[in-house]
N, C-alpha and C. Protein backbone atom coordinates (compact mmCIF):
# COMPACT_ATOMS: atom_id res chain seq x y z
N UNK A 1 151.72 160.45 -24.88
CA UNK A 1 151.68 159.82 -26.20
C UNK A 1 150.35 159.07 -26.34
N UNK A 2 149.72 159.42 -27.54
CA UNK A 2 148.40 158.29 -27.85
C UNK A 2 148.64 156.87 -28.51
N UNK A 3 147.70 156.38 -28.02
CA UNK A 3 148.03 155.05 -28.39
C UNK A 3 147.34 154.94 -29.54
N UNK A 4 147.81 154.24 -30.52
CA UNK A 4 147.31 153.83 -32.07
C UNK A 4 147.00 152.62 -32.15
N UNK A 5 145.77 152.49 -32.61
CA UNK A 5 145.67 151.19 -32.59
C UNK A 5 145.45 150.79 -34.07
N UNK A 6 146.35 149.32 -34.34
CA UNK A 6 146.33 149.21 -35.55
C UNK A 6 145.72 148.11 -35.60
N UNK A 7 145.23 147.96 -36.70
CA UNK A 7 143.84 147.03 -37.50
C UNK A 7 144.63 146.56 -39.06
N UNK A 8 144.53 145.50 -38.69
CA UNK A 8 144.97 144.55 -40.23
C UNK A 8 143.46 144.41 -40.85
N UNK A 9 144.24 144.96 -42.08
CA UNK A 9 142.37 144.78 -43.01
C UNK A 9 142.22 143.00 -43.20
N UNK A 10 141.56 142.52 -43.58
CA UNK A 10 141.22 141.37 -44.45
C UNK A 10 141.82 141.51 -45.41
N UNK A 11 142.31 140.06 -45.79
CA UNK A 11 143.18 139.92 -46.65
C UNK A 11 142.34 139.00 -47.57
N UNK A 12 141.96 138.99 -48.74
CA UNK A 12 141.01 138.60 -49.97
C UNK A 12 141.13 137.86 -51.29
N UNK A 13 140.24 137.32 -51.98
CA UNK A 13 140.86 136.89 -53.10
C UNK A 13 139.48 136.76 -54.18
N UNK A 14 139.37 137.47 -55.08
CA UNK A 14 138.13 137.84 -55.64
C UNK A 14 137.80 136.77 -56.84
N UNK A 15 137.11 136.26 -56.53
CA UNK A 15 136.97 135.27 -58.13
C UNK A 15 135.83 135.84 -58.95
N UNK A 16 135.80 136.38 -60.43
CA UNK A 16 135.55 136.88 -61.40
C UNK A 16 134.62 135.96 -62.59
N UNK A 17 133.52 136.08 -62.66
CA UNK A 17 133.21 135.69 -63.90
C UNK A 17 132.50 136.81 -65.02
N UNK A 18 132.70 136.82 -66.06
CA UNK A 18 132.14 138.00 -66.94
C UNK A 18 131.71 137.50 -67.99
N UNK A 19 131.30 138.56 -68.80
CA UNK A 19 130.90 138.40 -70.15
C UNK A 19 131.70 139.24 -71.81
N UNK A 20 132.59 138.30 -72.38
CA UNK A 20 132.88 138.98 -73.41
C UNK A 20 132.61 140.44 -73.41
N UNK A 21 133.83 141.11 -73.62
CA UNK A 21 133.80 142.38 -73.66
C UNK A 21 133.51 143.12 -72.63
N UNK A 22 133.44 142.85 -71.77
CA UNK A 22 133.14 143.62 -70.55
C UNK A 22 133.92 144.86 -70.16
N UNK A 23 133.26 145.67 -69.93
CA UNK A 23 134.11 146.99 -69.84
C UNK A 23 134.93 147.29 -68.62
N UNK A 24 136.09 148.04 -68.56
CA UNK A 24 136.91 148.15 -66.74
C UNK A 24 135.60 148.68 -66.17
N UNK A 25 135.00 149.79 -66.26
CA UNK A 25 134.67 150.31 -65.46
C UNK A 25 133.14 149.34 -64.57
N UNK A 26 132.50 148.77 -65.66
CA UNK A 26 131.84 147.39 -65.12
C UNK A 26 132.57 146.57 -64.48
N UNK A 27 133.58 146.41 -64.25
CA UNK A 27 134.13 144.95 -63.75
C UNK A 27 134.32 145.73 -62.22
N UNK A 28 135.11 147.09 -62.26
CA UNK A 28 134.96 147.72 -61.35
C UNK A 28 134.14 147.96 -60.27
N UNK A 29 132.98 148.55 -61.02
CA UNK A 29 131.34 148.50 -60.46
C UNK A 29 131.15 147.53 -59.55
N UNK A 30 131.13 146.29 -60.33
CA UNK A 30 130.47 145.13 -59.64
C UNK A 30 131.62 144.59 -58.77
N UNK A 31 132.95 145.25 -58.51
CA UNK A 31 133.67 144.84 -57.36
C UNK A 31 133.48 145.37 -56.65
N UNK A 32 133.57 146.45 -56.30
CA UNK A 32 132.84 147.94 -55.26
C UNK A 32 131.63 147.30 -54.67
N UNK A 33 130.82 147.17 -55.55
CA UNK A 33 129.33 146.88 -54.78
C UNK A 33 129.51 145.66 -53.65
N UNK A 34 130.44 144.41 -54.29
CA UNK A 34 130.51 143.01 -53.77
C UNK A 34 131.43 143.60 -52.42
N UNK A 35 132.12 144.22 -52.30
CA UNK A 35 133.27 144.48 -51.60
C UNK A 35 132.59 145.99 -50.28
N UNK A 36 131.61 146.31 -50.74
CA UNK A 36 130.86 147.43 -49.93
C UNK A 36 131.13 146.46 -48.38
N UNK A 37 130.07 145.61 -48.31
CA UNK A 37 129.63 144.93 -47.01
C UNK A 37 131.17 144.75 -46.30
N UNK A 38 131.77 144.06 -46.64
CA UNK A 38 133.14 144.02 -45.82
C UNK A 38 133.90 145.06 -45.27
N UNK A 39 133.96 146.59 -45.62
CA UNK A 39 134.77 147.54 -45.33
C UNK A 39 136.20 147.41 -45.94
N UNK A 40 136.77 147.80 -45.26
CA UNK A 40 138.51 147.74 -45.76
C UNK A 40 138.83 146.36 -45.74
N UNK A 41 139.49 146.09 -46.91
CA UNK A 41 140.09 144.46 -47.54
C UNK A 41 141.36 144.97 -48.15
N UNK A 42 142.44 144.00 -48.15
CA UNK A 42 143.25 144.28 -49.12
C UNK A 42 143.14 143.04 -49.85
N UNK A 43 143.07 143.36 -51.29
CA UNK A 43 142.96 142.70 -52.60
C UNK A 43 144.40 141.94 -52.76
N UNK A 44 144.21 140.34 -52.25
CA UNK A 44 145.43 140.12 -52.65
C UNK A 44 145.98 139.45 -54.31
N UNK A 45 144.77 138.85 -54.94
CA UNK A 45 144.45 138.38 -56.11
C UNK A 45 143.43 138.47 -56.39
N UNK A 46 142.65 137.93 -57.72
CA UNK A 46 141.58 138.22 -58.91
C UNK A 46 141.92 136.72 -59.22
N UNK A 47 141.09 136.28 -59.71
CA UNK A 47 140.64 134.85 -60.36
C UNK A 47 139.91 134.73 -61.30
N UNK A 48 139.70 133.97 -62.58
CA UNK A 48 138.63 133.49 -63.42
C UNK A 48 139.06 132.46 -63.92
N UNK A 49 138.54 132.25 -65.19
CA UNK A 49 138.56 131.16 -65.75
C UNK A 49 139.52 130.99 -66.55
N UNK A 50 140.12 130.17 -67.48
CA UNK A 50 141.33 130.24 -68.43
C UNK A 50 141.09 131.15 -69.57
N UNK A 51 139.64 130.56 -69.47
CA UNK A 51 139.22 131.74 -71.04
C UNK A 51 138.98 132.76 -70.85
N UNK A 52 138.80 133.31 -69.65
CA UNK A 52 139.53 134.54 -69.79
C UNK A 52 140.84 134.90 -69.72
N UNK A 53 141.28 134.58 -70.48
CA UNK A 53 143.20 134.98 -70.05
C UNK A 53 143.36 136.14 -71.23
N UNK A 54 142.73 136.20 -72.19
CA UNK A 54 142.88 137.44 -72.99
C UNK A 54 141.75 138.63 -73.07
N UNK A 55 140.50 138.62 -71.87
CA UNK A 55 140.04 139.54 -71.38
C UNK A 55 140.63 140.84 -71.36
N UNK A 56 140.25 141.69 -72.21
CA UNK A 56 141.04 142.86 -71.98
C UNK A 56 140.88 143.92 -70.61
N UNK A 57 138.96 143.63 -70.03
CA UNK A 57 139.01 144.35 -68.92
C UNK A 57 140.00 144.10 -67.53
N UNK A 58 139.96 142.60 -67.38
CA UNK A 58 140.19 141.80 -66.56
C UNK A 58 142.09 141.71 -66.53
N UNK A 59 142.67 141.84 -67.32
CA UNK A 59 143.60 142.43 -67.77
C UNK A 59 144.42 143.66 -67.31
N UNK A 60 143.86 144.72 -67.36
CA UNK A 60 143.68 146.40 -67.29
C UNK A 60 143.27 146.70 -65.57
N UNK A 61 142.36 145.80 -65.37
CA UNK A 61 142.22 145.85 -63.85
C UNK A 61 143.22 145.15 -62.69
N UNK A 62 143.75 144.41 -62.84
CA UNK A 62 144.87 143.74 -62.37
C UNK A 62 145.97 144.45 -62.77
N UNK A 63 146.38 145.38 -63.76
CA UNK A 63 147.51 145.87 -64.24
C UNK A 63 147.43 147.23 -63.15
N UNK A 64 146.20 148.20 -63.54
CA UNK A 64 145.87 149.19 -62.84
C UNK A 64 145.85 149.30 -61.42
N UNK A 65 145.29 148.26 -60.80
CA UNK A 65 145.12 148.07 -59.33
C UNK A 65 146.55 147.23 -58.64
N UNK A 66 147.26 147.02 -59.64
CA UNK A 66 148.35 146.06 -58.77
C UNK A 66 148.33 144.92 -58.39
N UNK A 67 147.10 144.33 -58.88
CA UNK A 67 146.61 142.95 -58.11
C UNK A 67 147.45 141.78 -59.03
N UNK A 68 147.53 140.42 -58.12
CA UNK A 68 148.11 139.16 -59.14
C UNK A 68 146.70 138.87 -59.89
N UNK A 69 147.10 137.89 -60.67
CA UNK A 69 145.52 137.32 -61.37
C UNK A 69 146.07 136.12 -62.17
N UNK A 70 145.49 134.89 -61.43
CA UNK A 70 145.35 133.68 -61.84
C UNK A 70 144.04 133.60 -62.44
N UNK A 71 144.41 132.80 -63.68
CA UNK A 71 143.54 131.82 -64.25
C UNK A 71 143.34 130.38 -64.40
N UNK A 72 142.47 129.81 -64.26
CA UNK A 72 142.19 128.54 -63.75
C UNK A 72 141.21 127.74 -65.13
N UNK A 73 141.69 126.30 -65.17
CA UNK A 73 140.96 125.72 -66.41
C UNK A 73 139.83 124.72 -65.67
N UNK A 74 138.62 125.05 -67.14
CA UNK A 74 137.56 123.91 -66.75
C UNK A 74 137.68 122.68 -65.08
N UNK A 75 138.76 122.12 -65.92
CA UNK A 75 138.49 121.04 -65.00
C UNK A 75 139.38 121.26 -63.32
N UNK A 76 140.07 122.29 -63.39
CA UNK A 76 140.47 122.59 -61.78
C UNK A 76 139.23 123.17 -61.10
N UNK A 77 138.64 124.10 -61.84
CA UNK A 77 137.23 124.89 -61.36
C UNK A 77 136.04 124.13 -60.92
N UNK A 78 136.07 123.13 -61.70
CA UNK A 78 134.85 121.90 -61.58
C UNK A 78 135.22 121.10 -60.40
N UNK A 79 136.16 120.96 -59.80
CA UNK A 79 136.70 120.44 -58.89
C UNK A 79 136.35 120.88 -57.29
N UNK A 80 136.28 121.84 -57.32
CA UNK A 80 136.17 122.64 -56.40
C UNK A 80 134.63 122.73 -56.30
N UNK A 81 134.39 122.09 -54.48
CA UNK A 81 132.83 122.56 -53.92
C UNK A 81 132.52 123.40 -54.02
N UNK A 82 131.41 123.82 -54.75
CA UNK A 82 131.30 125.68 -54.79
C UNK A 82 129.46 125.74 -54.20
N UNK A 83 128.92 126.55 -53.42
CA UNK A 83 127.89 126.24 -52.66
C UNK A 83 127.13 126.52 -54.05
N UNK A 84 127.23 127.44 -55.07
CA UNK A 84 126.25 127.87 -55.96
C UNK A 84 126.33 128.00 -57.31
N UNK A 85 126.13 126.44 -57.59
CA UNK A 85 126.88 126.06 -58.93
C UNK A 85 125.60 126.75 -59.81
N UNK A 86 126.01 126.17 -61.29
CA UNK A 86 124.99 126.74 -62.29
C UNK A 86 125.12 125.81 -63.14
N UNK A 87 123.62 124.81 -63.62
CA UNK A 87 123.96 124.44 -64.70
C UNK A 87 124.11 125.07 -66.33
N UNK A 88 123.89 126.23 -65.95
CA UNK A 88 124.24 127.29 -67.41
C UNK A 88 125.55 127.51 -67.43
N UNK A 89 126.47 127.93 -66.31
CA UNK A 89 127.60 127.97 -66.70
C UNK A 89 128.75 126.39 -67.26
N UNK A 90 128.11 125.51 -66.35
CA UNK A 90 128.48 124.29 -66.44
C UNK A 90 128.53 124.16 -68.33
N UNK A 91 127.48 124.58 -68.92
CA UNK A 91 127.03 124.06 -70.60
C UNK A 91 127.93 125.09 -70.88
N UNK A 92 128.20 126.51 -70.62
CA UNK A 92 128.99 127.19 -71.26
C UNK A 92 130.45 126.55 -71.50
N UNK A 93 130.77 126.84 -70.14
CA UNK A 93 132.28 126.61 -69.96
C UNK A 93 132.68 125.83 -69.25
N UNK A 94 131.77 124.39 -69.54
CA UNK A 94 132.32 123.54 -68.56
C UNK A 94 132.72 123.35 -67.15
N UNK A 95 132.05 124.10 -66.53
CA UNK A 95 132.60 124.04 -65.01
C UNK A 95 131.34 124.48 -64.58
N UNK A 96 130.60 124.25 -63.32
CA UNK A 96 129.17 124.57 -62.52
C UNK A 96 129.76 126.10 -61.85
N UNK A 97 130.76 126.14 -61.59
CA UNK A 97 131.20 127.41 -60.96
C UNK A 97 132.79 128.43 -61.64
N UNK A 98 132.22 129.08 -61.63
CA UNK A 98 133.55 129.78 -61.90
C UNK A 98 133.96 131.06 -60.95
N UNK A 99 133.39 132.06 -60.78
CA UNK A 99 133.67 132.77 -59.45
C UNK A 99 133.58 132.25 -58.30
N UNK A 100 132.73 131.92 -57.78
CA UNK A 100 132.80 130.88 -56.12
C UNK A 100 134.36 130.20 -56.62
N UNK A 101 134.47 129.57 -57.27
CA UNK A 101 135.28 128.18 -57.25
C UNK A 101 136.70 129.17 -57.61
N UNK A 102 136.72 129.82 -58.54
CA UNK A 102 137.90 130.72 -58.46
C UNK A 102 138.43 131.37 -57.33
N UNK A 103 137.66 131.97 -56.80
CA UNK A 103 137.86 132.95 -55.24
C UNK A 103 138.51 131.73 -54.64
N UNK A 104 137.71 130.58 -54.50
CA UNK A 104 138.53 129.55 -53.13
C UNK A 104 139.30 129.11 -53.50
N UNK A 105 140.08 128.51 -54.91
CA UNK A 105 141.52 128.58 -55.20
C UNK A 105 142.38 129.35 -55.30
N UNK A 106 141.82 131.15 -55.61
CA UNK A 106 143.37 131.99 -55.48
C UNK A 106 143.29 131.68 -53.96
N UNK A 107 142.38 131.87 -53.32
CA UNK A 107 142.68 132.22 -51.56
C UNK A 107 143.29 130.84 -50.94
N UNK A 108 143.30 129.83 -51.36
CA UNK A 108 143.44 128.57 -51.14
C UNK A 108 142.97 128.55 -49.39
N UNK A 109 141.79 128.94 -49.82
CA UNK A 109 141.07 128.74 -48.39
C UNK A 109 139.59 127.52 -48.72
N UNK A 110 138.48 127.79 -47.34
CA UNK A 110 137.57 127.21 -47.89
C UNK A 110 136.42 128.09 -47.05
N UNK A 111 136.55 129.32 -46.84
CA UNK A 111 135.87 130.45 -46.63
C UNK A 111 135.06 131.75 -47.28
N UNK A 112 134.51 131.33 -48.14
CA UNK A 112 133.30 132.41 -48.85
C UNK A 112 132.91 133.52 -48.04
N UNK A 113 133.06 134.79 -48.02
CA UNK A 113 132.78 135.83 -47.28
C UNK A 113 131.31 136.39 -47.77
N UNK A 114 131.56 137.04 -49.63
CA UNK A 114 130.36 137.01 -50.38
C UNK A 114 130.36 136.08 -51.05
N UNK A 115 129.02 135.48 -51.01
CA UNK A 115 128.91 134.31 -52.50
C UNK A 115 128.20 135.29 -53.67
N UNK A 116 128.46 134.35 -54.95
CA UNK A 116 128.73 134.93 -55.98
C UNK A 116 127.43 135.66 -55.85
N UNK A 117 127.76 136.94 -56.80
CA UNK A 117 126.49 138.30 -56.95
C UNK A 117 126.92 138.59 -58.26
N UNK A 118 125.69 138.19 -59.07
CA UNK A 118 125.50 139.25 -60.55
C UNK A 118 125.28 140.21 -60.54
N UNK A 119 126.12 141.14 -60.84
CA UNK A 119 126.25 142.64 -61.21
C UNK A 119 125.51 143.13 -62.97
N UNK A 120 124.63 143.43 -63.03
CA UNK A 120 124.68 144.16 -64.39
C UNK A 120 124.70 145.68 -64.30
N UNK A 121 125.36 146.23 -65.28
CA UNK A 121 125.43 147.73 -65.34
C UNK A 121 125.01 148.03 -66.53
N UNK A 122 124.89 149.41 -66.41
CA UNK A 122 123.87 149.95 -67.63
C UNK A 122 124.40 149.42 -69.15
N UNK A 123 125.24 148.85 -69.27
CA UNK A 123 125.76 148.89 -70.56
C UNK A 123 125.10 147.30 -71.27
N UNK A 124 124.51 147.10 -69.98
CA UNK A 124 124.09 145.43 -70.24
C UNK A 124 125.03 144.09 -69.72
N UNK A 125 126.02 144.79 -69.48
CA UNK A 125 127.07 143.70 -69.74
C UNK A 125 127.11 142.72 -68.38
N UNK A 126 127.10 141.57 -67.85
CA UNK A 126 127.27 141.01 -66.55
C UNK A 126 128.31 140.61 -65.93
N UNK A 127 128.72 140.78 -64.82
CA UNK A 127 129.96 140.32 -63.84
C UNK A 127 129.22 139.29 -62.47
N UNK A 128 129.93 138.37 -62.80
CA UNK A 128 129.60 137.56 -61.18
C UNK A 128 131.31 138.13 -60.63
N UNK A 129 130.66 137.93 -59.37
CA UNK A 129 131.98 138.33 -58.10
C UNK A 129 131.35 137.09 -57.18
N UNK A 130 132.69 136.60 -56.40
CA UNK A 130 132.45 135.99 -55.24
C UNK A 130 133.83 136.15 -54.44
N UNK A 131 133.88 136.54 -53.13
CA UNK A 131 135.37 136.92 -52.46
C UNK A 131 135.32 135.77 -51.51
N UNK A 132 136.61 135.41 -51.35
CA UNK A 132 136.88 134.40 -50.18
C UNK A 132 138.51 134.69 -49.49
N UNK A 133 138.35 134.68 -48.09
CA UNK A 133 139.09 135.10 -46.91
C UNK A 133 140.31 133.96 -47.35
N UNK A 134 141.50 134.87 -47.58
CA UNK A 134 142.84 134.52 -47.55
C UNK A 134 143.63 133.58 -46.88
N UNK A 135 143.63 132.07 -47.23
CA UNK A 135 144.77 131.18 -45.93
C UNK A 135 145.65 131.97 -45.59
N UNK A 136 146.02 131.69 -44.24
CA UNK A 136 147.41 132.70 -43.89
C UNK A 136 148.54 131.74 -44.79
N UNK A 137 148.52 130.61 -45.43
CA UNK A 137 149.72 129.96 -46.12
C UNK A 137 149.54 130.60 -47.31
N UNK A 138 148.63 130.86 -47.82
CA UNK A 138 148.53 131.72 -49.24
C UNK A 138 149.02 132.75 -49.00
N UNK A 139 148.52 133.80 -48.08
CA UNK A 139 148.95 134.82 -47.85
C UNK A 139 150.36 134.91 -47.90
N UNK A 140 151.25 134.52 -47.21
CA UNK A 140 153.03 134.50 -46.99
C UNK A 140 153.77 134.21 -48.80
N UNK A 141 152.73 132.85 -49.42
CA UNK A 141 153.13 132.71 -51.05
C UNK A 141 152.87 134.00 -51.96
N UNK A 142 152.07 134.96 -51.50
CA UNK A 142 151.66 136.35 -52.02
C UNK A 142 152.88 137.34 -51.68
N UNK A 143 152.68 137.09 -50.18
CA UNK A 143 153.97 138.39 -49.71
C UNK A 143 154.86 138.64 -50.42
């Protein structure tokens, strides 16, 4: 008999920032690319901001992929140390971070794997991604 050896992927939590209208297949894109370097992950949640809660890509991708997807307001996001704040997003939407700072509250960790990466794709449109490594206490509230 051979022996199998089994490998638990990484367990993940992607925090999302976009731009109005953003298309699935962009939001897609720029998860793939962020998610290349790591190899096999399993996606345990998606994160953004409150205002996105009627995102239609962001929406469609969590429906499609199976994933949970919390949204988080201004002032929980602002809360959260995030290594790579912005004062542009800060004037937008009130918060210095929104992907970094999203990722480390779905994961309720304090482990950044990728920090945030702007994605643009041909359509113009932009996605920040930032992933952060899963508490095993989050993890079990997921199971």
């Amino acid at each position: 008999m051979v022996d199998k050896e089994i490998v638990e992927r990484l367990k993940i939590a992607i925090g999302l920032g976009c731009q109005r209208g953003v298309s699935l297949t962009t939001l897609e894109s720029a998860i793939a690319e962020a998610l290349r370097p790591l190899g096999e992950v399993e996606v345990c949640v998606i994160a953004s901001h409150a205002c996105k809660a009627d995102e239609a890509a962001l929406l469609a991708l969590a429906r499609t992929r199976g994933w949970s997807l919390r949204f988080y307001p201004s002032e929980t996001l602002a809360a959260v140390q995030a290594p790579n704040p912005s004062p542009r997003t800060a004037s937008e939407v009130g918060t210095p971070s929104v992907a970094e700072a999203a990722a480390l509250l779905a994961a309720s960790g304090r482990e950044l794997l990728v920090a945030k990466r702007v994605y643009r794709d041909v359509d113009g449109m932009g996605v920040t991604v930032a992933v952060a490594r899963m508490s095993p206490q989050r993890e079990s509230i997921l199971a």
